[in-house]
PDB file of N, CA and C in Angstrom:
ATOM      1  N   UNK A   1     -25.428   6.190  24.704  1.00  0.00           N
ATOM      2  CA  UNK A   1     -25.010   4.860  24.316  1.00  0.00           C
ATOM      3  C   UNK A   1     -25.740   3.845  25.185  1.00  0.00           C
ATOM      4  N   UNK A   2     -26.516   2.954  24.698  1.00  0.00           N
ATOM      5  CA  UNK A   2     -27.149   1.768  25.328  1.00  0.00           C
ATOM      6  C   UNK A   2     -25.940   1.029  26.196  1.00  0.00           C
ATOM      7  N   UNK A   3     -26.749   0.143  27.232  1.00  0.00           N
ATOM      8  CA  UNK A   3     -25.492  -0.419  27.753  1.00  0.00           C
ATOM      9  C   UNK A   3     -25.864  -1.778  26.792  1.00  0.00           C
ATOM     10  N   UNK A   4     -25.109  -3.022  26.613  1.00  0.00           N
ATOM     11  CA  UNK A   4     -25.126  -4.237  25.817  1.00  0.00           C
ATOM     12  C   UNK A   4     -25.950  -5.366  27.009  1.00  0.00           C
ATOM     13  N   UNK A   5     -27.193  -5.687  26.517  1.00  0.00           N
ATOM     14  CA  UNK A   5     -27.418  -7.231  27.571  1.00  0.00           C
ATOM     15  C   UNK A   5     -26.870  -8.548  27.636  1.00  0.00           C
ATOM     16  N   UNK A   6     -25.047  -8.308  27.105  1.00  0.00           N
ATOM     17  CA  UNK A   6     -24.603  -9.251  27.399  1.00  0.00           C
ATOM     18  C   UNK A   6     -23.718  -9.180  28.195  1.00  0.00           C
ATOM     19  N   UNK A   7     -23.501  -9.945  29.100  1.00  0.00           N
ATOM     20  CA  UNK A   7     -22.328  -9.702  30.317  1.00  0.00           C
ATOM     21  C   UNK A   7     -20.886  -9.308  29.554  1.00  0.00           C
ATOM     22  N   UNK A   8     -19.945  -8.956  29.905  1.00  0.00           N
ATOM     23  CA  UNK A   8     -18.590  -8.106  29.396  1.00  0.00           C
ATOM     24  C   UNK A   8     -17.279  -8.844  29.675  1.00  0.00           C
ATOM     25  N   UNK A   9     -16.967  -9.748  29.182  1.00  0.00           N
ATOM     26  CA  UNK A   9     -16.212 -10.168  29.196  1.00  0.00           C
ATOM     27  C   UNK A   9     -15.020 -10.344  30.102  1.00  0.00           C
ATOM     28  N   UNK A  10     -14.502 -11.619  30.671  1.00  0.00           N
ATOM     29  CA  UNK A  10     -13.351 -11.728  32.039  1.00  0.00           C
ATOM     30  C   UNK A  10     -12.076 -10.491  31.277  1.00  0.00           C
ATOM     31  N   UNK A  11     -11.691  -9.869  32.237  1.00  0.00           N
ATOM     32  CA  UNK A  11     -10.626  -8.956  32.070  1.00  0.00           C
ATOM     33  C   UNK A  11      -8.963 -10.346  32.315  1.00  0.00           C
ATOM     34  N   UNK A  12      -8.474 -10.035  31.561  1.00  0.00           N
ATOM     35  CA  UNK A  12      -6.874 -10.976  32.508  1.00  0.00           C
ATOM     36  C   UNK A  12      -6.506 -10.665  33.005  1.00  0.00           C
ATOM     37  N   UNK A  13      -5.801 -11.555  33.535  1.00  0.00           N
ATOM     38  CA  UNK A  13      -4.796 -11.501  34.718  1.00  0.00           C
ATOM     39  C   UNK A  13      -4.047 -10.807  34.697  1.00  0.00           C
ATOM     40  N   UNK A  14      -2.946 -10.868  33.982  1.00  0.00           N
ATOM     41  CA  UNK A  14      -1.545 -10.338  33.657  1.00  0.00           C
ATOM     42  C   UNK A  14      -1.433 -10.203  32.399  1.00  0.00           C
ATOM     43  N   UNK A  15      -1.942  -8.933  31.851  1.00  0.00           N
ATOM     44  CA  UNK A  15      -1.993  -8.110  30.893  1.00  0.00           C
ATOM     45  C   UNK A  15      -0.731  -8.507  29.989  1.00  0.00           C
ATOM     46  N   UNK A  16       0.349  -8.670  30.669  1.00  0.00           N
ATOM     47  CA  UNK A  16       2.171  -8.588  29.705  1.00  0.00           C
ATOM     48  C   UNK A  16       2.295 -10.165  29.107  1.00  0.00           C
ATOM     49  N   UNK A  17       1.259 -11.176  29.980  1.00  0.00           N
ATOM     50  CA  UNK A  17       1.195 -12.530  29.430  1.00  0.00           C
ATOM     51  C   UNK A  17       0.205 -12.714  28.467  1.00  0.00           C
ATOM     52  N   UNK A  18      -0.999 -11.455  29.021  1.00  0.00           N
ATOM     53  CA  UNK A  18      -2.156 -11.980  27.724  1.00  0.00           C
ATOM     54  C   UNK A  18      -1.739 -10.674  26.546  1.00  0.00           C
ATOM     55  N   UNK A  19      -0.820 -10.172  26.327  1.00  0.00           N
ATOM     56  CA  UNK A  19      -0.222  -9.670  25.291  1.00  0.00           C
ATOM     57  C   UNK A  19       0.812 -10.958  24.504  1.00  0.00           C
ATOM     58  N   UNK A  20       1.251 -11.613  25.028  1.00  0.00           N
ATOM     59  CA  UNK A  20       1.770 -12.535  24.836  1.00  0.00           C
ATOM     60  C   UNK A  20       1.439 -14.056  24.225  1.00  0.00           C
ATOM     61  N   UNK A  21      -0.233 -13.858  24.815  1.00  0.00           N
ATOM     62  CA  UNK A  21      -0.636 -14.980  24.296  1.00  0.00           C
ATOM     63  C   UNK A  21      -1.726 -14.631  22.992  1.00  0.00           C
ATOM     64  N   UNK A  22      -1.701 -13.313  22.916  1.00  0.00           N
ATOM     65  CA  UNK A  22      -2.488 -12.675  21.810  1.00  0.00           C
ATOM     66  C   UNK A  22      -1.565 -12.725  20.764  1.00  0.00           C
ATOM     67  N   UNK A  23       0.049 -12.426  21.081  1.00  0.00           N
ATOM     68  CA  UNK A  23       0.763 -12.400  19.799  1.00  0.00           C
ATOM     69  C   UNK A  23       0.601 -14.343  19.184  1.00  0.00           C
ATOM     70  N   UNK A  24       0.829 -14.938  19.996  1.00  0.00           N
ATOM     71  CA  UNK A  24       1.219 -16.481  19.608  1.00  0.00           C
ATOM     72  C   UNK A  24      -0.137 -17.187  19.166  1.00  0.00           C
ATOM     73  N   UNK A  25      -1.606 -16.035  19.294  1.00  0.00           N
ATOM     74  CA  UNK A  25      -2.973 -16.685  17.996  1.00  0.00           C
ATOM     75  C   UNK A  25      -2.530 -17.559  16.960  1.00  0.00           C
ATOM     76  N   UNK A  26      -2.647 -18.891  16.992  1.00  0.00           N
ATOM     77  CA  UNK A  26      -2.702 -19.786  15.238  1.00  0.00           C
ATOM     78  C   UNK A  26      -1.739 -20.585  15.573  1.00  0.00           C
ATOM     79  N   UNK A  27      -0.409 -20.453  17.544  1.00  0.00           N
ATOM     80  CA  UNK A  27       0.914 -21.330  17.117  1.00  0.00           C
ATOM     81  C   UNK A  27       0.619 -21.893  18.788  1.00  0.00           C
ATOM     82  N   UNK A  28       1.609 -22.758  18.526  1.00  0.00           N
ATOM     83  CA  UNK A  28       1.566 -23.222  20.306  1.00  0.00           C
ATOM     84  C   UNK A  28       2.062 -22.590  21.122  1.00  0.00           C
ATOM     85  N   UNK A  29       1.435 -21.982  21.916  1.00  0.00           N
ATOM     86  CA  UNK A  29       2.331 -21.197  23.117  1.00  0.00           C
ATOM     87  C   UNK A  29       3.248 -21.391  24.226  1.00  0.00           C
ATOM     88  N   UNK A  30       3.815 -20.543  24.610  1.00  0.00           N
ATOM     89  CA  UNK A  30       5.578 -20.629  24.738  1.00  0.00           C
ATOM     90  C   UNK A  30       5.001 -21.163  26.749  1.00  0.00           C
ATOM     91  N   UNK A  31       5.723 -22.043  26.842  1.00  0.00           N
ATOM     92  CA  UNK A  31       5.599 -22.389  28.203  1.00  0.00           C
ATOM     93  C   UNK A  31       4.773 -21.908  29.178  1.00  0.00           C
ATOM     94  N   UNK A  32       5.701 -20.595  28.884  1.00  0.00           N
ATOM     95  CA  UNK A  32       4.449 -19.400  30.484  1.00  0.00           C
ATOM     96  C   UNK A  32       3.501 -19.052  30.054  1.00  0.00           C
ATOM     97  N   UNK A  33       3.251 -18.494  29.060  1.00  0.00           N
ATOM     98  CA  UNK A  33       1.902 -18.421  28.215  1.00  0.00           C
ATOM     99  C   UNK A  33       1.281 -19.613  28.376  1.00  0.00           C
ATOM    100  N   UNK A  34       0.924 -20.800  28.268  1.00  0.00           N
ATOM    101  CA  UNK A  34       0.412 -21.864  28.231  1.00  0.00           C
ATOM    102  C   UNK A  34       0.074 -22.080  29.904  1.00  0.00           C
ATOM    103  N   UNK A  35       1.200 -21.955  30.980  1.00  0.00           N
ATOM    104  CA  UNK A  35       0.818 -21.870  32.231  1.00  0.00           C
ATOM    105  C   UNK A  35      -0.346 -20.419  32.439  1.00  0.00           C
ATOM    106  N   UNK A  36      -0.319 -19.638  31.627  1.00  0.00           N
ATOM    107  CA  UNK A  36      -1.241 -18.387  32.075  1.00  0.00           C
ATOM    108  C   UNK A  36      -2.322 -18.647  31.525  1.00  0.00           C
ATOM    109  N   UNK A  37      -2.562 -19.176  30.042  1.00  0.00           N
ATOM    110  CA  UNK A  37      -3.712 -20.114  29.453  1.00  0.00           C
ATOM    111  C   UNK A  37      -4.480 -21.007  30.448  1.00  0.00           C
ATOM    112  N   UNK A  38      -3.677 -21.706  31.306  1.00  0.00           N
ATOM    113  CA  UNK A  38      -4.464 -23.119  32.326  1.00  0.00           C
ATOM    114  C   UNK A  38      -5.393 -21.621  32.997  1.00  0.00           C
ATOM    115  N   UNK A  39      -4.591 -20.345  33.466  1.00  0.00           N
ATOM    116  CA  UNK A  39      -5.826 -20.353  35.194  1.00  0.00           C
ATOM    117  C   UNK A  39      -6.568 -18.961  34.462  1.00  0.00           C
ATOM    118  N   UNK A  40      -6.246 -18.488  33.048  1.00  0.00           N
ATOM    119  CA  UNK A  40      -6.832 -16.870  32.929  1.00  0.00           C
ATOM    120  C   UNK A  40      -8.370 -17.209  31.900  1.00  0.00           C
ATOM    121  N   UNK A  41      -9.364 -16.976  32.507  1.00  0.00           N
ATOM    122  CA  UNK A  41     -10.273 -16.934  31.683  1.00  0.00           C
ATOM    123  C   UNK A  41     -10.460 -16.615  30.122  1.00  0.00           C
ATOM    124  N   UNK A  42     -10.154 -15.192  30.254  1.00  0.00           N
ATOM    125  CA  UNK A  42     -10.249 -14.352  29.791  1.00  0.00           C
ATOM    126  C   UNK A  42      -9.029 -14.868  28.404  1.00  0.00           C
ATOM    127  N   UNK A  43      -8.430 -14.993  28.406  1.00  0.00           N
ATOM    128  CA  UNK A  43      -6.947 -15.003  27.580  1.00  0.00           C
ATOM    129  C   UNK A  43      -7.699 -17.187  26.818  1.00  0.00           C
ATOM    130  N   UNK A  44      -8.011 -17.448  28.099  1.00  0.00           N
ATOM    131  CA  UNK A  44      -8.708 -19.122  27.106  1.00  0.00           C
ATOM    132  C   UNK A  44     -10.531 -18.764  26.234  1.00  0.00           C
ATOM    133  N   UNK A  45     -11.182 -17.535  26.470  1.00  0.00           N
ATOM    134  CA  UNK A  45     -11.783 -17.668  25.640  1.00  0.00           C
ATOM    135  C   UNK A  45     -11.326 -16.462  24.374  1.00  0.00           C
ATOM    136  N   UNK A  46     -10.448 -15.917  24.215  1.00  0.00           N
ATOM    137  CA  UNK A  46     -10.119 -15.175  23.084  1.00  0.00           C
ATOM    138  C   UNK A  46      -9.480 -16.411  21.999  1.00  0.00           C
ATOM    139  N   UNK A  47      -8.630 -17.213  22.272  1.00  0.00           N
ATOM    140  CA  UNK A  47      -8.081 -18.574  21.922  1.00  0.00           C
ATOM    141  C   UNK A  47      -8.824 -19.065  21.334  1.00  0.00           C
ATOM    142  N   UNK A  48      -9.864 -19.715  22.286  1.00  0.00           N
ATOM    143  CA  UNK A  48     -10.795 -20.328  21.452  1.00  0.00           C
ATOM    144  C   UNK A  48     -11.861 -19.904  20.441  1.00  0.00           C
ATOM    145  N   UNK A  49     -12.021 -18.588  20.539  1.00  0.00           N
ATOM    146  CA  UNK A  49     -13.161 -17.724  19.774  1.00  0.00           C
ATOM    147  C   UNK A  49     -11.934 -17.450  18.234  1.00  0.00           C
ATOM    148  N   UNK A  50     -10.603 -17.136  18.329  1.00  0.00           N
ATOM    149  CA  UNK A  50      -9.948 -17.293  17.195  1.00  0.00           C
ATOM    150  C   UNK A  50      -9.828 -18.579  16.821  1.00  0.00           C
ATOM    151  N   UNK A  51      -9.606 -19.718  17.490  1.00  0.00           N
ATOM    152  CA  UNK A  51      -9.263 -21.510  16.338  1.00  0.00           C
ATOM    153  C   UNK A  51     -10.862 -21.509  15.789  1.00  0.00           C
ATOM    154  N   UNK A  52     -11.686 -20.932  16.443  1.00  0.00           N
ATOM    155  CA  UNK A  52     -13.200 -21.343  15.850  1.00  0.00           C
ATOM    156  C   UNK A  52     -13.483 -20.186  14.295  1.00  0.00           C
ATOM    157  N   UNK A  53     -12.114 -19.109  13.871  1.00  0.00           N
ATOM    158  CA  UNK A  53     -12.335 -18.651  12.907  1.00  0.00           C
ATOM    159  C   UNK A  53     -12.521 -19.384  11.813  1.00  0.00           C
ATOM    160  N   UNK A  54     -11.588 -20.349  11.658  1.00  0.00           N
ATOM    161  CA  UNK A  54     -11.630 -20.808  10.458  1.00  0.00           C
ATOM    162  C   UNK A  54     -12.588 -21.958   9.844  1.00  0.00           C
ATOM    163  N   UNK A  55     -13.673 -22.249  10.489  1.00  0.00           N
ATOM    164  CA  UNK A  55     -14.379 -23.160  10.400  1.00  0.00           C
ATOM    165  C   UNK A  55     -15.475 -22.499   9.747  1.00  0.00           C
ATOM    166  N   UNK A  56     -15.332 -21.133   9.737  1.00  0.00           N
ATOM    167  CA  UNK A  56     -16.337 -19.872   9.443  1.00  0.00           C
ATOM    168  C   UNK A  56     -15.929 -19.420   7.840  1.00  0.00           C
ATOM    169  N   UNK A  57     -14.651 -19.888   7.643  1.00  0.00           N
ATOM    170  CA  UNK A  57     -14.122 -18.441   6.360  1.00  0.00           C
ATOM    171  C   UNK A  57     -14.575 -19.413   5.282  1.00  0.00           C
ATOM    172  N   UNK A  58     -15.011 -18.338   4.573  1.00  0.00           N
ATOM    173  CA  UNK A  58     -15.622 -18.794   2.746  1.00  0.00           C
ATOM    174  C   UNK A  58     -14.119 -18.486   1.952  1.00  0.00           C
ATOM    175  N   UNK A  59     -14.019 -19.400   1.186  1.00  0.00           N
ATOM    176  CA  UNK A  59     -13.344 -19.069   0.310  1.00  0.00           C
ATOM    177  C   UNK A  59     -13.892 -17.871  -0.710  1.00  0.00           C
ATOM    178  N   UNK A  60     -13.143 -16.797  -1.387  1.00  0.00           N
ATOM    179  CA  UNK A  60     -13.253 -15.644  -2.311  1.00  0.00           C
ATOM    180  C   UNK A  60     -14.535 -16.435  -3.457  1.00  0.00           C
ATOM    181  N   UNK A  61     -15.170 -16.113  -4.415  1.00  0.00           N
ATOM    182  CA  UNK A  61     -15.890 -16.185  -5.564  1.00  0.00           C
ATOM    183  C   UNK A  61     -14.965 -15.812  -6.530  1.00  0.00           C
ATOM    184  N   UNK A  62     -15.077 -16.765  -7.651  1.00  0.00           N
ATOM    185  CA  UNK A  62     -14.182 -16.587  -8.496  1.00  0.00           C
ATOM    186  C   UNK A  62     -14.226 -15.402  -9.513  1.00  0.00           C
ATOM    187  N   UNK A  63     -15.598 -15.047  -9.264  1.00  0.00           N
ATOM    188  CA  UNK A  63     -15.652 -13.158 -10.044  1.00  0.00           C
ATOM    189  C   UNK A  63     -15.199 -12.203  -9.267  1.00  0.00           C
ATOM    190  N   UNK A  64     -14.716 -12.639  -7.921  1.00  0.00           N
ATOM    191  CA  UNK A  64     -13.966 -11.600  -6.947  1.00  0.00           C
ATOM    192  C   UNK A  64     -12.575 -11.721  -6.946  1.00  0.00           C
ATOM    193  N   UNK A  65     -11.938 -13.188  -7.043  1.00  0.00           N
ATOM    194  CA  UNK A  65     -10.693 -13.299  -7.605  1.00  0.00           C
ATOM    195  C   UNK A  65     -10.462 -12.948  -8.510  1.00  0.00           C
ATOM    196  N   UNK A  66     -10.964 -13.219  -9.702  1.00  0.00           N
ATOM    197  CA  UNK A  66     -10.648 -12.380 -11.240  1.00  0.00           C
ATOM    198  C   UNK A  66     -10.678 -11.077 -11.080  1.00  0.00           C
ATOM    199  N   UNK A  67     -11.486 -10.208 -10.409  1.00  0.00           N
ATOM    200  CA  UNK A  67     -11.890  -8.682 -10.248  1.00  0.00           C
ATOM    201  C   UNK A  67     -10.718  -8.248  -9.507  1.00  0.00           C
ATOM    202  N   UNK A  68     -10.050  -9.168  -8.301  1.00  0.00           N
ATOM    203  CA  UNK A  68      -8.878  -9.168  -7.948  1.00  0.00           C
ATOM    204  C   UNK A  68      -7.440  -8.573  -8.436  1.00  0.00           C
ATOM    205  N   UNK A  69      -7.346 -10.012  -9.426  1.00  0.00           N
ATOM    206  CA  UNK A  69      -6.399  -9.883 -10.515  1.00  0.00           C
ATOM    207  C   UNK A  69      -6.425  -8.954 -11.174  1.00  0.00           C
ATOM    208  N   UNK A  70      -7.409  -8.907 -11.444  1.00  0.00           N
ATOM    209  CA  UNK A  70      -7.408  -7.428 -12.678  1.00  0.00           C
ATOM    210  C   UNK A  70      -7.263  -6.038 -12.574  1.00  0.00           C
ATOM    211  N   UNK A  71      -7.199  -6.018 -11.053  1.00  0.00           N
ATOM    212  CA  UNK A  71      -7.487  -4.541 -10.053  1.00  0.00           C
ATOM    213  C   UNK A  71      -5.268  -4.405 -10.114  1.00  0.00           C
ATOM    214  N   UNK A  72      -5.046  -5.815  -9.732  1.00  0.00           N
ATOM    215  CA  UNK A  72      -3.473  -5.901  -9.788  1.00  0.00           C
ATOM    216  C   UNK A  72      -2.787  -5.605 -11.020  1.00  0.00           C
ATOM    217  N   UNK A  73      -3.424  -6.239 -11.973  1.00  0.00           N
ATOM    218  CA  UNK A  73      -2.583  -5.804 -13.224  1.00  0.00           C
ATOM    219  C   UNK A  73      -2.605  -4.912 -13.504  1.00  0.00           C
ATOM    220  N   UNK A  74      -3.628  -4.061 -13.459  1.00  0.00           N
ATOM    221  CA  UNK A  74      -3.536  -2.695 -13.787  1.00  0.00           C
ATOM    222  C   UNK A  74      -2.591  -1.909 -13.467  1.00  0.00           C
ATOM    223  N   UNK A  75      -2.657  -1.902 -11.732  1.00  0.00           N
ATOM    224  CA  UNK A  75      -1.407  -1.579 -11.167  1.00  0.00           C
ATOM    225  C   UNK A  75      -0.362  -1.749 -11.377  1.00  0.00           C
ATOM    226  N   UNK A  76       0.190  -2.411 -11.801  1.00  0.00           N
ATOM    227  CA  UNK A  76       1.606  -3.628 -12.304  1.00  0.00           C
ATOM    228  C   UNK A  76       1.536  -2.599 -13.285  1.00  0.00           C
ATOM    229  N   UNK A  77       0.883  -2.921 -14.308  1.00  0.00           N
ATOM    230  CA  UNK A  77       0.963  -2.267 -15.976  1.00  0.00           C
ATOM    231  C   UNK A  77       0.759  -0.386 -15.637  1.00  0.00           C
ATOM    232  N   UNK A  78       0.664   0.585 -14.684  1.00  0.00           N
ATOM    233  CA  UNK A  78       0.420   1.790 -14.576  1.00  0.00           C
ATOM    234  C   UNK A  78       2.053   2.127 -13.994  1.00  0.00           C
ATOM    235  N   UNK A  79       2.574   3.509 -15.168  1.00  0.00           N
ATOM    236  CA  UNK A  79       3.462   3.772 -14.929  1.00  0.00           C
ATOM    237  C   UNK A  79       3.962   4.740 -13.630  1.00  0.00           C
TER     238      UNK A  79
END
């Protein structure tokens, strides 16, 4: 296995807070989480690398939505 030429990412602090601040991705975080956000590297760039998802997502093609639907009805309609 090659090693990667990009440096490896800050490890956190306190693993039981950055479990904590991994569950609360997309909402505002709960006090102590938010105090562990100010000093943990590691736990403020996972944060920010998820709010920067959505600036990225394509909406479906509408021959993939229909292909969608139709994959469902089938199902629906199979006894």
């Amino acid at each position: 296995m090659s090693s990667s030429p990009y440096p490896a990412p800050p490890a956190c602090i306190d693993p039981r807070l950055g479990a904590q601040a991994t569950q609360s991705l997309g909402l505002p975080p709960p006090a102590t989480v938010a105090a562990h956000l100010a000093i943990c590297a590691s736990c403020r760039l996972q944060r920010a690398a998820f709010a920067g998802l959505d600036a990225h997502a394509v909406p479906p093609s509408p021959a993939l939505r229909a292909h969608l639907r139709r994959l469902a009805l089938r199902r629906l309609a199979a006894p």
